[in-house]
Protein backbone atom coordinates (compact mmCIF):
# COMPACT_ATOMS: atom_id res chain seq x y z
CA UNK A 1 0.00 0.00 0.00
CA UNK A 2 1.38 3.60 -0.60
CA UNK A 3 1.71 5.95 1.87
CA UNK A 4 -0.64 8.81 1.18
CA UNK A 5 1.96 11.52 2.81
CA UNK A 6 4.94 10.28 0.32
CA UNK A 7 2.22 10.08 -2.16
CA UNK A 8 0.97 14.25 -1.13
CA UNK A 9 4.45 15.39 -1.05
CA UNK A 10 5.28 14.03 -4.67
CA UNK A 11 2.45 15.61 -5.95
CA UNK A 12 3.63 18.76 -4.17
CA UNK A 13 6.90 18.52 -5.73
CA UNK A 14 5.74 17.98 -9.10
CA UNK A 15 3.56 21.01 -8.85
CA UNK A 16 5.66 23.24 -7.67
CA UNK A 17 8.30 22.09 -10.43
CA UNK A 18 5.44 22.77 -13.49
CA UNK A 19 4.49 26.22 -11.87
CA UNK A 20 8.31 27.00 -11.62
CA UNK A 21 8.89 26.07 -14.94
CA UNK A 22 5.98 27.86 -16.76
CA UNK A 23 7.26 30.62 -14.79
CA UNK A 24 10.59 30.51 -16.59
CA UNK A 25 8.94 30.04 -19.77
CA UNK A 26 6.22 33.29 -19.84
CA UNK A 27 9.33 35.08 -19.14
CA UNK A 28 11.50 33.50 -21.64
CA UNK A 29 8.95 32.04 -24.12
CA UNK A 30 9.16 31.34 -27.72
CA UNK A 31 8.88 34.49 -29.63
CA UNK A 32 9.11 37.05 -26.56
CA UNK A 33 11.78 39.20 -26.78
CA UNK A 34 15.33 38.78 -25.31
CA UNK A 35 13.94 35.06 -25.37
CA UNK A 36 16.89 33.27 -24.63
CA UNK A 37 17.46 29.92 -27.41
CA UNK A 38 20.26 28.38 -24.88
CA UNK A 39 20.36 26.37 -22.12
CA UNK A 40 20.66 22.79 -21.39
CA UNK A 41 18.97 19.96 -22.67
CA UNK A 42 18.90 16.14 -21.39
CA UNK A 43 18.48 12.61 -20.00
CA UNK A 44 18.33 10.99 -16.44
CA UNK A 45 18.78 7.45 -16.66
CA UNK A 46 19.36 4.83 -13.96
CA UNK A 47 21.97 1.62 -14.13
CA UNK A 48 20.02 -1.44 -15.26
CA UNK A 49 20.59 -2.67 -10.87
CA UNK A 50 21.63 -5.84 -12.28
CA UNK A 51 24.26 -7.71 -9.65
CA UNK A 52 25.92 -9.55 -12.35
CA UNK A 53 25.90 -8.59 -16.04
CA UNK A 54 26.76 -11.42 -18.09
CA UNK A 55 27.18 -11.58 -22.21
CA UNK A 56 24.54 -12.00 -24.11
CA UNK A 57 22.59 -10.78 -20.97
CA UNK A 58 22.67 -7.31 -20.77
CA UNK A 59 21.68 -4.57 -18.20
CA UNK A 60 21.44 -1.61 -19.55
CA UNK A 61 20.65 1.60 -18.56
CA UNK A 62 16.90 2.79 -17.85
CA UNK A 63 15.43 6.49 -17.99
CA UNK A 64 14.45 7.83 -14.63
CA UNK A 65 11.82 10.58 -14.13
CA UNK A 66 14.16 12.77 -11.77
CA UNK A 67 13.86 16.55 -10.23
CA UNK A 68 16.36 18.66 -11.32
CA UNK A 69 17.63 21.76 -9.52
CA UNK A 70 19.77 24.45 -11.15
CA UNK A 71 21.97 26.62 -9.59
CA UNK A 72 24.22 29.57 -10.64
CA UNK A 73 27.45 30.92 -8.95
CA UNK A 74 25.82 30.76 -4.90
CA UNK A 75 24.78 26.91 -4.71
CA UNK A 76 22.00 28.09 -2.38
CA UNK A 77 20.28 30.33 -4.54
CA UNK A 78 17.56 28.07 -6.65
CA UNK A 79 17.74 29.02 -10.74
CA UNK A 80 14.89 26.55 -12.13
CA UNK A 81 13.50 23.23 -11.13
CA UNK A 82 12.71 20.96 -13.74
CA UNK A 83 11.13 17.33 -13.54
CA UNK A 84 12.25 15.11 -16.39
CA UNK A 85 9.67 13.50 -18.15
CA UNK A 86 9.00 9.44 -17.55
CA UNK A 87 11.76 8.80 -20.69
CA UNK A 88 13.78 11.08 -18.46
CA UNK A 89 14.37 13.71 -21.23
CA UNK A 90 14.27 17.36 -19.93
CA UNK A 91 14.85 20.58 -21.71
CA UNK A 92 15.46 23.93 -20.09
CA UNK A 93 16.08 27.85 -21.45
CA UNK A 94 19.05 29.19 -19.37
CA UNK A 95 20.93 32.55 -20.35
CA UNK A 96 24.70 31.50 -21.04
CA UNK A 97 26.67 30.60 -18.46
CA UNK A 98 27.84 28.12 -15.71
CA UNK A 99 25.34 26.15 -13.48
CA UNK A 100 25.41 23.57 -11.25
CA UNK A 101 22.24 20.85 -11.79
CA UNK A 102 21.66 19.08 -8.67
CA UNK A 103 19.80 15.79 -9.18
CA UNK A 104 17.51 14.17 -6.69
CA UNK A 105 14.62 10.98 -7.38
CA UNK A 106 10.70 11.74 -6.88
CA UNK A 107 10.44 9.08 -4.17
CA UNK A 108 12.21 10.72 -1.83
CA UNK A 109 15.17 7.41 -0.84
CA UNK A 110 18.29 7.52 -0.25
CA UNK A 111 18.80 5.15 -3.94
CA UNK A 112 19.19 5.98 -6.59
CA UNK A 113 21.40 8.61 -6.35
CA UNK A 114 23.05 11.28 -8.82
CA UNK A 115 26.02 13.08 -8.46
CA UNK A 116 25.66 17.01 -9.09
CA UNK A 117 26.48 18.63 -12.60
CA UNK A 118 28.44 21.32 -13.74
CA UNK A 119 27.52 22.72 -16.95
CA UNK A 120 28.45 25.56 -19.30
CA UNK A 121 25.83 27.12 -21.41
CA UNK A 122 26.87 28.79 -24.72
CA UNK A 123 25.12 31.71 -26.44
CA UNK A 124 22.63 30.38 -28.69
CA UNK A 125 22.84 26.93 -27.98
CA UNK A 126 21.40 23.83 -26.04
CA UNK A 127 24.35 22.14 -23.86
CA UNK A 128 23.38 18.22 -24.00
CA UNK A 129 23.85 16.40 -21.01
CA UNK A 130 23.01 12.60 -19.39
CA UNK A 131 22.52 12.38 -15.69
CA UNK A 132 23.55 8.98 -14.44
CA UNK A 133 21.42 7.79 -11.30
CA UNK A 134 23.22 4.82 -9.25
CA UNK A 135 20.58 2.11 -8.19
CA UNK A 136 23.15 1.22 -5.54
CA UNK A 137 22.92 -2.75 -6.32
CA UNK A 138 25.96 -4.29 -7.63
């Protein structure tokens, strides 16, 4: 059975994540001006959490729906928040420059687990990136 408070603060999340990214795009939108067409662009995926891989067997990687956090120079001052889709892709307009994206899974456990991101941006471009989640089994 779920628990309905994990269950309430995912929702939450995810609605905070939409409302702070339409926020980002009615700034920045399509067609507005000074609309920025840079920023980063991506995948979270999680290892296949297969203990032994063996050939002709294999394990690969899976996409992860994941919540992304972006920050600039001061890692405690929040850019965007993004929530990859459920194929884990993601795609975000940033003004050039360097960020930090800080990964973290919906369910709220310690696995699986992401590493932070450091990322340039370039004028008038989408950086591509791949987050890697460890499942933690080996």
């Amino acid at each position: 059975m779920k628990n309905p408070v994990r269950t309430a603060l995912a929702a939450l999340a995810l609605a905070t994540a939409v409302l702070a990214g339409g926020c980002g795009r009615a700034s920045h939108g399509a067609g507005s001006p000074g609309a920025p067409d840079s920023g980063i662009k991506g995948r979270t995926m999680v290892d296949g959490g297969c203990p032994l891989v063996r050939e002709g067997s294999p394990c690969p990687d899976r996409p992860l729906s994941a919540h992304l956090t972006i920050t600039g120079g001061d890692p405690q001052r929040t850019i965007a928040q993004i929530i990859s889709d459920t194929d884990g892709h993601f795609r975000l307009s940033l003004p050039p420059g360097t960020y930090t994206v800080r990964p973290a899974n919906l369910t709220g456990a310690v696995a699986p687990i992401a590493q932070p991101v450091t990322v340039t941006v370039s004028d008038g471009r989408f950086t591509a990136i791949v987050i890697h989640f460890d499942s933690g089994i080996r």
